[in-house]
Protein backbone atom coordinates (compact mmCIF):
# COMPACT_ATOMS: atom_id res chain seq x y z
CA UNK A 1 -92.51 -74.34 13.05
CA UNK A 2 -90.84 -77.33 12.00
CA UNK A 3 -87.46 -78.82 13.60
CA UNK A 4 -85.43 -78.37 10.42
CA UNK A 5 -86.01 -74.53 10.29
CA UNK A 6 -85.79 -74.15 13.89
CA UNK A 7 -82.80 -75.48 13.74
CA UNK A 8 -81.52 -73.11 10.61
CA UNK A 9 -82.40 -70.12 12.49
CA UNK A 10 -80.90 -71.27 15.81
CA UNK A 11 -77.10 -72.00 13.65
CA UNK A 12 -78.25 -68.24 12.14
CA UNK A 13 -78.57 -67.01 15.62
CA UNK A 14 -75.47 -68.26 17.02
CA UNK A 15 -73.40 -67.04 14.09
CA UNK A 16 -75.10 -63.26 14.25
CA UNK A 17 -74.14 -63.68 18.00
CA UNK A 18 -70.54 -64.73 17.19
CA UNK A 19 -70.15 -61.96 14.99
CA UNK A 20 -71.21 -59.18 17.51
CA UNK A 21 -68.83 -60.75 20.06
CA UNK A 22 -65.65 -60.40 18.08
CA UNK A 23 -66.61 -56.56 17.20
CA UNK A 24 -66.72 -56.06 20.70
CA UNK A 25 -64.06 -57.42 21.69
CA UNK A 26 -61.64 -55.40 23.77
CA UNK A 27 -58.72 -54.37 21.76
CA UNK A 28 -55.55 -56.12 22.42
CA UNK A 29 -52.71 -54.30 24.34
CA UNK A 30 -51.42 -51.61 22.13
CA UNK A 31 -53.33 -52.17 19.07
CA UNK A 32 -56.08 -49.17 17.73
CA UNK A 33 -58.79 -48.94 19.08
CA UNK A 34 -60.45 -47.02 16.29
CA UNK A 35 -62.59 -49.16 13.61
CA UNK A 36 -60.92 -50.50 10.55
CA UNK A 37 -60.99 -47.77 7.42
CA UNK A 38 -60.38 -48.61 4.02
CA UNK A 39 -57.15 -47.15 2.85
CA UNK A 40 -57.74 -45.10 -0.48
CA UNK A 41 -54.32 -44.65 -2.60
CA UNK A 42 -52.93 -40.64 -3.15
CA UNK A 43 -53.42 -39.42 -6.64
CA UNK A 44 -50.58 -37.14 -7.14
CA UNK A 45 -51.39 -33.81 -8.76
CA UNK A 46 -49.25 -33.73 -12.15
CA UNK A 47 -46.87 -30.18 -11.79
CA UNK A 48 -47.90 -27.99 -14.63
CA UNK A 49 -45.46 -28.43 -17.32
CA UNK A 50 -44.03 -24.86 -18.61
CA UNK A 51 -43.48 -24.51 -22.44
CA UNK A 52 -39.63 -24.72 -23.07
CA UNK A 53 -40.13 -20.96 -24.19
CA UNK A 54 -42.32 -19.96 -21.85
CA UNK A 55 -40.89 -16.92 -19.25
CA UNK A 56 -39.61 -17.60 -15.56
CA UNK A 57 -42.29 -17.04 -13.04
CA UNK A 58 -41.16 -16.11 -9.52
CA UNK A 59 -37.71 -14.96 -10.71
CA UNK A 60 -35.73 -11.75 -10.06
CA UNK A 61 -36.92 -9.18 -12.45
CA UNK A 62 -33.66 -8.34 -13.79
CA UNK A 63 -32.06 -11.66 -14.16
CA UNK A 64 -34.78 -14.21 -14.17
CA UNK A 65 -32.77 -16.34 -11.54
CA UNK A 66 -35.36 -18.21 -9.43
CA UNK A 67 -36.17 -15.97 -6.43
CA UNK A 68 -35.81 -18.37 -3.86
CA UNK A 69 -36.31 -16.54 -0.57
CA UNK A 70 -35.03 -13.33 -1.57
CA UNK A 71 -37.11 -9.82 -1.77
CA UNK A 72 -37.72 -8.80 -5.19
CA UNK A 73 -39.59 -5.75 -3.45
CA UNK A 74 -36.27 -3.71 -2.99
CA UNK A 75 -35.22 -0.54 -4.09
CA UNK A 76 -32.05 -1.13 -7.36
CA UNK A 77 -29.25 0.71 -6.93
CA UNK A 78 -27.97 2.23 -10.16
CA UNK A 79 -24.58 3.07 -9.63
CA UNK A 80 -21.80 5.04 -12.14
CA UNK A 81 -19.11 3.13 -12.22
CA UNK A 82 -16.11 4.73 -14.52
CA UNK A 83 -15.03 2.71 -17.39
CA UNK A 84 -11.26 4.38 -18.28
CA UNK A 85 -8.18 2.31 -18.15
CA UNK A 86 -7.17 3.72 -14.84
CA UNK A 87 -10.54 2.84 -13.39
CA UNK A 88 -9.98 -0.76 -14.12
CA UNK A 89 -10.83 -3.42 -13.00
CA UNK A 90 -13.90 -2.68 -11.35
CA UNK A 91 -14.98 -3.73 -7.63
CA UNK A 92 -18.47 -5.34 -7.19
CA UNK A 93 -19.51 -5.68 -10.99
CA UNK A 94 -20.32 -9.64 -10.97
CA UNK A 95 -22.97 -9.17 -8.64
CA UNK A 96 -24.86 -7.04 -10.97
CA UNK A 97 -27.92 -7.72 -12.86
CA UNK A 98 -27.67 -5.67 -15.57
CA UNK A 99 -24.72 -2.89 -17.20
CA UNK A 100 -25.34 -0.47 -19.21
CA UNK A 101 -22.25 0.95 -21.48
CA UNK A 102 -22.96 4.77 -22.15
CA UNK A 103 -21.06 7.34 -24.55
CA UNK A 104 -19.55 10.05 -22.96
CA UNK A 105 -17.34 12.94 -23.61
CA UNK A 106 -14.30 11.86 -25.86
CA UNK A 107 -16.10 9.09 -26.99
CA UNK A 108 -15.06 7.30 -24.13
CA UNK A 109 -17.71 5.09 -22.07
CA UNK A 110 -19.08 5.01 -18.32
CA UNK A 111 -21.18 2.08 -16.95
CA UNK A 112 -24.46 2.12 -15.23
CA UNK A 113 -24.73 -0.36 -13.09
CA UNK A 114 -28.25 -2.13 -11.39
CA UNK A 115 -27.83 -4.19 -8.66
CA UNK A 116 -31.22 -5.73 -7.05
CA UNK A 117 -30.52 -9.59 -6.34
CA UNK A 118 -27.22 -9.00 -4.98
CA UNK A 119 -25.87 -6.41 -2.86
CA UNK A 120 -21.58 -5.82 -2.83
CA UNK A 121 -19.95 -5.09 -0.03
CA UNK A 122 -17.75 -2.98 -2.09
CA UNK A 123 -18.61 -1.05 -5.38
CA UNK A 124 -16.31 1.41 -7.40
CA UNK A 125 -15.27 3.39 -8.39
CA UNK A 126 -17.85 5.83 -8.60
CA UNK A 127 -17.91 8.80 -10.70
CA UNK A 128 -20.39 11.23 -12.17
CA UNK A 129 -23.98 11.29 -13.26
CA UNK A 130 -24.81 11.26 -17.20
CA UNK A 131 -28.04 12.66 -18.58
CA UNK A 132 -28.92 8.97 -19.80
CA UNK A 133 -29.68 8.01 -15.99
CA UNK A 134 -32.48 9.93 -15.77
CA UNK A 135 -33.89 7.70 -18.00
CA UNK A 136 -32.65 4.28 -16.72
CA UNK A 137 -33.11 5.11 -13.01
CA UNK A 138 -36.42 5.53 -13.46
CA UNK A 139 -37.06 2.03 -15.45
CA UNK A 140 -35.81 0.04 -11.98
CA UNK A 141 -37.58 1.94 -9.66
CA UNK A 142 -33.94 2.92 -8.73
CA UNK A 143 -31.51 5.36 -6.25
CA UNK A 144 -29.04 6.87 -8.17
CA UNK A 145 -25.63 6.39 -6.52
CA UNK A 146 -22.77 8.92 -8.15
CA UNK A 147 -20.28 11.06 -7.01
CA UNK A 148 -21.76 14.62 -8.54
CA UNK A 149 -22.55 15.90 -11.87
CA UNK A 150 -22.37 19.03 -13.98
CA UNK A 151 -23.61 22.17 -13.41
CA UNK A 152 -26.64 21.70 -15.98
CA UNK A 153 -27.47 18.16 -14.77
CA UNK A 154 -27.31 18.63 -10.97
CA UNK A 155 -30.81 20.89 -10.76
CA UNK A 156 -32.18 18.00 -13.59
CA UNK A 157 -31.34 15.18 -11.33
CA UNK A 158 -32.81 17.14 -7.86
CA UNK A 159 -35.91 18.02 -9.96
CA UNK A 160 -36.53 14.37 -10.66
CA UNK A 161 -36.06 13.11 -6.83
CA UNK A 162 -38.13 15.80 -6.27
CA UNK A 163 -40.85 14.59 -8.26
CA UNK A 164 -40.47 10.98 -7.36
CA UNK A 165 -38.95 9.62 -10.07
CA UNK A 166 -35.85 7.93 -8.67
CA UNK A 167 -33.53 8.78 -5.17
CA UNK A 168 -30.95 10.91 -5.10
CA UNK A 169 -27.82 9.76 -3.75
CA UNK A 170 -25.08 12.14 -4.63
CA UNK A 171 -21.75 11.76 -2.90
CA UNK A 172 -21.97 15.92 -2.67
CA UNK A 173 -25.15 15.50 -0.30
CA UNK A 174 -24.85 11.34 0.71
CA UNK A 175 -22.73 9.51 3.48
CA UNK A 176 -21.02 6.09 2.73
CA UNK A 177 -18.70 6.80 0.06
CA UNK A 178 -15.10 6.61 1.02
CA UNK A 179 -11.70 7.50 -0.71
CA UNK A 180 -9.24 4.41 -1.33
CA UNK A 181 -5.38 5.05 -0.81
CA UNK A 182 -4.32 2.20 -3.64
CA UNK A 183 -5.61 4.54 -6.87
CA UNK A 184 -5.27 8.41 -7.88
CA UNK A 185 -7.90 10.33 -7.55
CA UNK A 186 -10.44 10.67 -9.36
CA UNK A 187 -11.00 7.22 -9.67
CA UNK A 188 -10.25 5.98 -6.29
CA UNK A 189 -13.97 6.85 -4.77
CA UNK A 190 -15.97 3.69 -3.37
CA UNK A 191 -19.39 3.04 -1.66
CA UNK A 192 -21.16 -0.68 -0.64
CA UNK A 193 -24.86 -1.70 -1.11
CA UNK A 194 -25.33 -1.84 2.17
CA UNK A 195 -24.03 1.70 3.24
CA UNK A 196 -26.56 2.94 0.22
CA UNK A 197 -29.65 0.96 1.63
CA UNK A 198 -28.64 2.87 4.56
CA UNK A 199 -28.92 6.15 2.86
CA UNK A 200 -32.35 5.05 1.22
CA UNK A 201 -33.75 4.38 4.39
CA UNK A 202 -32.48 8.16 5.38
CA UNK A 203 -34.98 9.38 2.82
CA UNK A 204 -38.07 7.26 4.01
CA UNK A 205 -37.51 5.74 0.76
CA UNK A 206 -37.35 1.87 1.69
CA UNK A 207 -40.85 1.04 0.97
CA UNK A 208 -41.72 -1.80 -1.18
CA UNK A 209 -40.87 -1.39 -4.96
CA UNK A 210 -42.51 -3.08 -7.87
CA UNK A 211 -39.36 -3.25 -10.20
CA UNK A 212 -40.27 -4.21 -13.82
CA UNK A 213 -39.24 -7.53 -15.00
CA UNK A 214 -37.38 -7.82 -18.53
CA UNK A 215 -38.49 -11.03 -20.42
CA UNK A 216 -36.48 -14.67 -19.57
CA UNK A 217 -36.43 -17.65 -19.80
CA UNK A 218 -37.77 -20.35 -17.21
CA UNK A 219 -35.47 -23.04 -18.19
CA UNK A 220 -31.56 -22.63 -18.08
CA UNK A 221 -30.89 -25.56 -20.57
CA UNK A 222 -32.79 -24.66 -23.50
CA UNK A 223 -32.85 -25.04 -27.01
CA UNK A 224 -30.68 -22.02 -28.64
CA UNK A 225 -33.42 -21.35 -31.22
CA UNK A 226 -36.75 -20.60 -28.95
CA UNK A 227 -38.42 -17.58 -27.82
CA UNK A 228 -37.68 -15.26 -30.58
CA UNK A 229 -33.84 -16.68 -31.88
CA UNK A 230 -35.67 -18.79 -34.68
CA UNK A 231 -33.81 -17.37 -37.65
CA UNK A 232 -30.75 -16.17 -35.61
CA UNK A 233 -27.11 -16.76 -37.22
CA UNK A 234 -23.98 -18.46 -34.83
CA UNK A 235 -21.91 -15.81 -34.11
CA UNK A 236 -19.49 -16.64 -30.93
CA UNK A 237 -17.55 -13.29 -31.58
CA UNK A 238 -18.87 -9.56 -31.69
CA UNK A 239 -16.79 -6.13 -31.44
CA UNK A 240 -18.43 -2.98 -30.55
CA UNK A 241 -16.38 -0.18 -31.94
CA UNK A 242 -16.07 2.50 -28.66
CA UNK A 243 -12.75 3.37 -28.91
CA UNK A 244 -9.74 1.46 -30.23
CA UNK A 245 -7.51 2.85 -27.50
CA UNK A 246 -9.01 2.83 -24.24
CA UNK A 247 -12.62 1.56 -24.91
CA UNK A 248 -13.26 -0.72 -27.81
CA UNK A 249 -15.15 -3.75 -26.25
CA UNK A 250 -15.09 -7.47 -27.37
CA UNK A 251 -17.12 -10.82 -26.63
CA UNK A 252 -16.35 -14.76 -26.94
CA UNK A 253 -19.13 -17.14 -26.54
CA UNK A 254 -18.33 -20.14 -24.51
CA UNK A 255 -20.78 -23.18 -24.94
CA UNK A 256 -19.84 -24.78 -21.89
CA UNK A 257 -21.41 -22.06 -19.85
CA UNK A 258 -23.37 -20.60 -22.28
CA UNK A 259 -22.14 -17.15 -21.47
CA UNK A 260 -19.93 -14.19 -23.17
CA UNK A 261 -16.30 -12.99 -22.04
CA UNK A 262 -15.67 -9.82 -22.00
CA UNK A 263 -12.57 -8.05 -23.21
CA UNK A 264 -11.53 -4.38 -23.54
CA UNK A 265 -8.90 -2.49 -25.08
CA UNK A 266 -5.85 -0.92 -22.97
CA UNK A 267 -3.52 0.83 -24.98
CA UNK A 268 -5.33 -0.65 -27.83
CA UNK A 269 -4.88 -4.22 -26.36
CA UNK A 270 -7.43 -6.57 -25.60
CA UNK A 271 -7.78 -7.47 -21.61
CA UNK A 272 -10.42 -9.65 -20.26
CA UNK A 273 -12.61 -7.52 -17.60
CA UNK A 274 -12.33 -9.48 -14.11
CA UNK A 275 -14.20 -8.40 -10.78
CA UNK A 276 -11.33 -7.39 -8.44
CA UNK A 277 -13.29 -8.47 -5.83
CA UNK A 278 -13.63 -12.21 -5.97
CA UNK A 279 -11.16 -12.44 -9.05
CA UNK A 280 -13.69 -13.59 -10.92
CA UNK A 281 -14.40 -12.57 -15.31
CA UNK A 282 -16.97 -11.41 -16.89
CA UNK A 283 -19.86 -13.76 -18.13
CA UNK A 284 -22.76 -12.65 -19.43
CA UNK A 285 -25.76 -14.21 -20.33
CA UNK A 286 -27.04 -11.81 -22.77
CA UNK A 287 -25.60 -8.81 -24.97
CA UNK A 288 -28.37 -6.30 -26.32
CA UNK A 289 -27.27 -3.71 -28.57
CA UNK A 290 -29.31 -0.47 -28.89
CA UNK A 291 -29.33 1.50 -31.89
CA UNK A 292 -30.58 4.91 -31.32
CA UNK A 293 -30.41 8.64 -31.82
CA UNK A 294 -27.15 9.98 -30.12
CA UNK A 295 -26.17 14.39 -29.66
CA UNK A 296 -23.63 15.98 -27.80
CA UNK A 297 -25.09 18.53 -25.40
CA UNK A 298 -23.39 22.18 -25.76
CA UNK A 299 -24.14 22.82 -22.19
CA UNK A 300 -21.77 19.88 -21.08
CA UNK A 301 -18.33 20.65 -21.60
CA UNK A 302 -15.21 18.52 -19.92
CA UNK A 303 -11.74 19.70 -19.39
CA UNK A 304 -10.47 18.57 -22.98
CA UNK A 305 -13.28 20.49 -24.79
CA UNK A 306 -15.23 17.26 -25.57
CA UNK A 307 -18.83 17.48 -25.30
CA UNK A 308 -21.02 15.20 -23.21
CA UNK A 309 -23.97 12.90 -24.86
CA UNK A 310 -27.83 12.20 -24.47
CA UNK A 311 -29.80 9.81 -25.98
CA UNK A 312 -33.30 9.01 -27.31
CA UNK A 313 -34.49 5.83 -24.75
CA UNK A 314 -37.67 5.23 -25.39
CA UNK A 315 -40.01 4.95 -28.30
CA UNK A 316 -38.36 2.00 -31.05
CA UNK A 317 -35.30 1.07 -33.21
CA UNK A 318 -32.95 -1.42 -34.28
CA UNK A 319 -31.70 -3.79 -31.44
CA UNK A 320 -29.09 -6.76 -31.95
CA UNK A 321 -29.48 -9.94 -29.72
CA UNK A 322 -26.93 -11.99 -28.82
CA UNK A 323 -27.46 -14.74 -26.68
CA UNK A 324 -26.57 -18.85 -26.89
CA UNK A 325 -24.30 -17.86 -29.48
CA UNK A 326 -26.87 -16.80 -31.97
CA UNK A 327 -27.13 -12.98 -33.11
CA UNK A 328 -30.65 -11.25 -34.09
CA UNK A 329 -31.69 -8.82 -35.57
CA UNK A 330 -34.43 -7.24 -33.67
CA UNK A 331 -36.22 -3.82 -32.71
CA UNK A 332 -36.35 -2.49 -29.22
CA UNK A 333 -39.15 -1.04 -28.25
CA UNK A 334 -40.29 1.29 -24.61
CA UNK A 335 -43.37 3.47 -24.01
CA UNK A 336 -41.83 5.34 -21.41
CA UNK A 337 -38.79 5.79 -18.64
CA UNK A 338 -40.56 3.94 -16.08
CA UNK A 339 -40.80 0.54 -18.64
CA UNK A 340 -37.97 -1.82 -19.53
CA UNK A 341 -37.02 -2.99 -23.17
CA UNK A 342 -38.79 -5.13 -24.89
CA UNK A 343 -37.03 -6.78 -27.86
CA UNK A 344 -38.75 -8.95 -30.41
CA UNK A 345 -37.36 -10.27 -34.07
CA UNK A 346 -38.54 -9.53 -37.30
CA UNK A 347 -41.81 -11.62 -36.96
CA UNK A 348 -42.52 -9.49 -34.34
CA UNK A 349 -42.36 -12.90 -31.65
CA UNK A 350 -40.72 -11.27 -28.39
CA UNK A 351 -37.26 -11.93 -27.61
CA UNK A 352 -36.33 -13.77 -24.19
CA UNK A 353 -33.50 -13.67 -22.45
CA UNK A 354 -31.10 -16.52 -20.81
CA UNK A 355 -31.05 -16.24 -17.58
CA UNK A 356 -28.30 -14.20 -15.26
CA UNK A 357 -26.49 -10.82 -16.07
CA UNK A 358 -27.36 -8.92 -19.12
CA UNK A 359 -24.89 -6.29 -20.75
CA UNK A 360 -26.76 -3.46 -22.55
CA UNK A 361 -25.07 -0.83 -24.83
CA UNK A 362 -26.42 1.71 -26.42
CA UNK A 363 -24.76 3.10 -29.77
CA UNK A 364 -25.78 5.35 -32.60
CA UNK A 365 -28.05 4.30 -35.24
CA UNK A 366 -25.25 4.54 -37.70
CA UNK A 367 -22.66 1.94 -35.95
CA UNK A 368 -22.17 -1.73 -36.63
CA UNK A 369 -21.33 -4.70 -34.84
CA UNK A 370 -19.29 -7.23 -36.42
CA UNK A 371 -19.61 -10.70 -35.86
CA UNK A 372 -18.25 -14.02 -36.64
C-alpha cells in the first residue's frame, strides 16, 4: 500500500475512533442519560365545528343547557302547581324546565310543572291532578306530585302507576308535603324536590330514566332566523286570552337577554310573575302555543258547577312559536304520550328551541294569539 493512502486511512481511523469516544462518554452530572431523540411538533386535532343550527349534544333534555356534570338519568317531577290569584306568586317555579298552562274548570288555569336539571328546596303550592297529566307525565318519564284528584280521575291515575306509566305521588297516600301558616287553605300546601326523590326511592322507582329530549339549540348566541324561524315575523308582545280577570297571560321580549316576561292579570291588572323564592321574574326562553281539541268532562264537576277539561295531546295541529322575538306559525306534531313535541314550520324544517325554560300552553283550536 502506498504512504499517501496509509496515511488517509490512518486520519479515517483516528476520526471513527474519536467519534466512538464522545458517544461513550459518561454523561455529565445531572444531564440524561438517554440518547438524543428528534423532537416531532403536536398536530392539534381541529374540534368539530357544529352548524350554527345544529341541536345541543350532551345537554339536559328539557332545556338544552350543557349538562356539565349533572345526571340527565333522573326521574322529572311533574308537579301541579295552582295558578289563581291567591296562589300567587309561586315558590320554586324558576328552577323549572318546562310549564305547562292547562284549562280548568271556570276557565281558569293550573300549571304543570317539570323539574329535571334543578331540584327546589321548596315548591307550591300544590293542588290537584287534571286529566291532561296523564298525558304529560308520561312524556318525561315523570312522578306525578299533587295533592289528590276527583273521584273519576283518582282510579285513572292508580291504573296508570299501576301499569308503569308514570309514579304516583299523591299527597292522600305520599309523605313530604307540609301545610304553610302564611296562606289560607287550600292553597297553602308545599312539598321540595328532595322530599319527592325521597318518596320515589320509597317505590323502588329511582332507577335510571331515559327522559326524551325536545329539540335546541347548541349555540346560545345565534342568529334569530335559523333552525326553522326563516320566515318568522318580530313580534316582542303576545296575549293569550285565559281569563281577563284572574288569568289572562301576557309576554315582552327583551333582546338583551333574549327571553320573555311574564305578566298575568289580578283583578284584571297586569302583574309580572316573580319566584317568591329567590325574588327572581319570569324569563323564558321559548313560548309554544298548542292549538288543539278541548271538552269539558260531565263526570268532573267543581263546587261552582263548572266542568273540568281534557284535551287531545298527541297526533298534529296548529302550534305558534315564539322565540328571539320572532313568531311562527307551525304544526305540532306527537305519536304518542311517552314522546315530546315536535314543532316544525310550514316547510316542514323542524323548529329548535333557545336554550333554558320553555312555557307551553295549550288552547283550543278556535283561540288566537295576538301579537305585535
Amino acid at each position: 500500500m502506498r504512504k499517501g493512502a496509509l496515511r488517509t486511512h490512518s486520519f479515517a481511523l483516528i476520526g471513527i475512533l474519536v467519534l466512538l469516544a464522545a458517544c461513550s462518554a459518561p454523561a455529565a452530572p445531572g444531564a440524561s442519560s438517554q440518547p438524543p431523540t428528534a423532537t416531532v411538533a403536536a398536530v392539534a386535532t381541529p374540534e368539530p365545528t357544529l352548524a350554527p343550527d345544529a341541536p345541543c349534544k350532551d345537554c339536559w333534555p328539557l332545556t338544552g343547557k350543557p349538562l356539565k356534570l349533572g345526571s340527565a338519568d333522573k326521574r322529572a317531577l311533574l308537579v301541579k302547581i295552582d295558578n289563581v290569584p291567591l296562589a300567587r306568586p309561586h315558590y320554586g317555579i324558576t328552577q323549572a324546565d318546562m310549564v305547562f298552562e292547562i284549562l280548568v274548570e271556570g276557565l281558569a288555569t293550573r300549571l304543570a310543572v317539570v323539574f329535571h336539571s334543578q331540584d327546589p328546596q321548596t315548591i307550591g303550592n300544590i293542588r290537584s291532578a287534571r286529566l291532561a297529566d296523564r298525558s304529560l307525565t308520561p312524556m318525561v318519564r315523570g312522578a306525578l306530585v299533587y295533592s289528590g284528584t276527583s273521584a273519576y280521575e283518582m282510579p285513572l291515575i292508580q291504573g296508570d302507576a299501576a301499569n308503569g306509566k308514570y309514579i304516583d305521588l299523591s299527597a292522600d297516600y305520599t309523605s313530604g308535603y307540609y301545610r304553610v301558616t302564611f296562606r289560607p287553605g287550600p292553597y297553602n300546601m308545599f312539598t321540595s324536590a328532595a322530599a319527592m326523590r325521597q318518596a320515589i326511592a320509597a317505590h323502588g322507582a329511582d332507577s335510571p330514566q331515559q327522559v326524551p329530549a325536545w329539540g335546541f339549540l347548541a349555540a346560545t348566541d345565534h342568529a334569530p332566523t335559523i333552525a326553522g324561524m326563516s320566515g318568522g315575523i318580530a313580534a316582542t308582545e303576545l296575549t293569550i286570552p285565559y281569563r281577563e280577570d284572574i288569568s289572562l297571560v301576557k309576554y315582552q321580549y327583551d333582546a338583551e337577554t333574549r327571553t320573555y316576561a311574564r305578566f298575568q292579570n289580578n283583578a284584571g291588572k297586569a302583574v309580572r310573575d316573580v319566584d317568591a323564592v329567590n325574588s327572581q321574574p319570569i324569563a323564558a326562553a321559548n313560548v309554544a302555543i298548542i292549538h288543539t281539541e278541548v271538552w269539558e268532562v260531565p263526570q268532573i264537576v267543581d263546587a261552582a258547577g263548572s266542568h273540568a277539561h281534557d284535551m287531545r295531546l298527541t297526533g298534529t295541529g296548529a302550534a305558534t312559536i315564539f322565540r328571539d322575538g320572532l313568531r311562527q306559525e307551525a304544526t305540532w306534531s306527537r305519536a304518542s304520550d311517552t314522546d315530546p313535541f315536535i314543532f316544525k314550520n310550514a316547510a316542514g324544517e323542524r323548529i329548535l328551541l333557545s336554550q333554558g325554560q320553555t312555557w307551553v300552553h295549550v288552547i283550543p283550536n278556535d283561540w288566537e294569539t295576538p301579537s305585535q
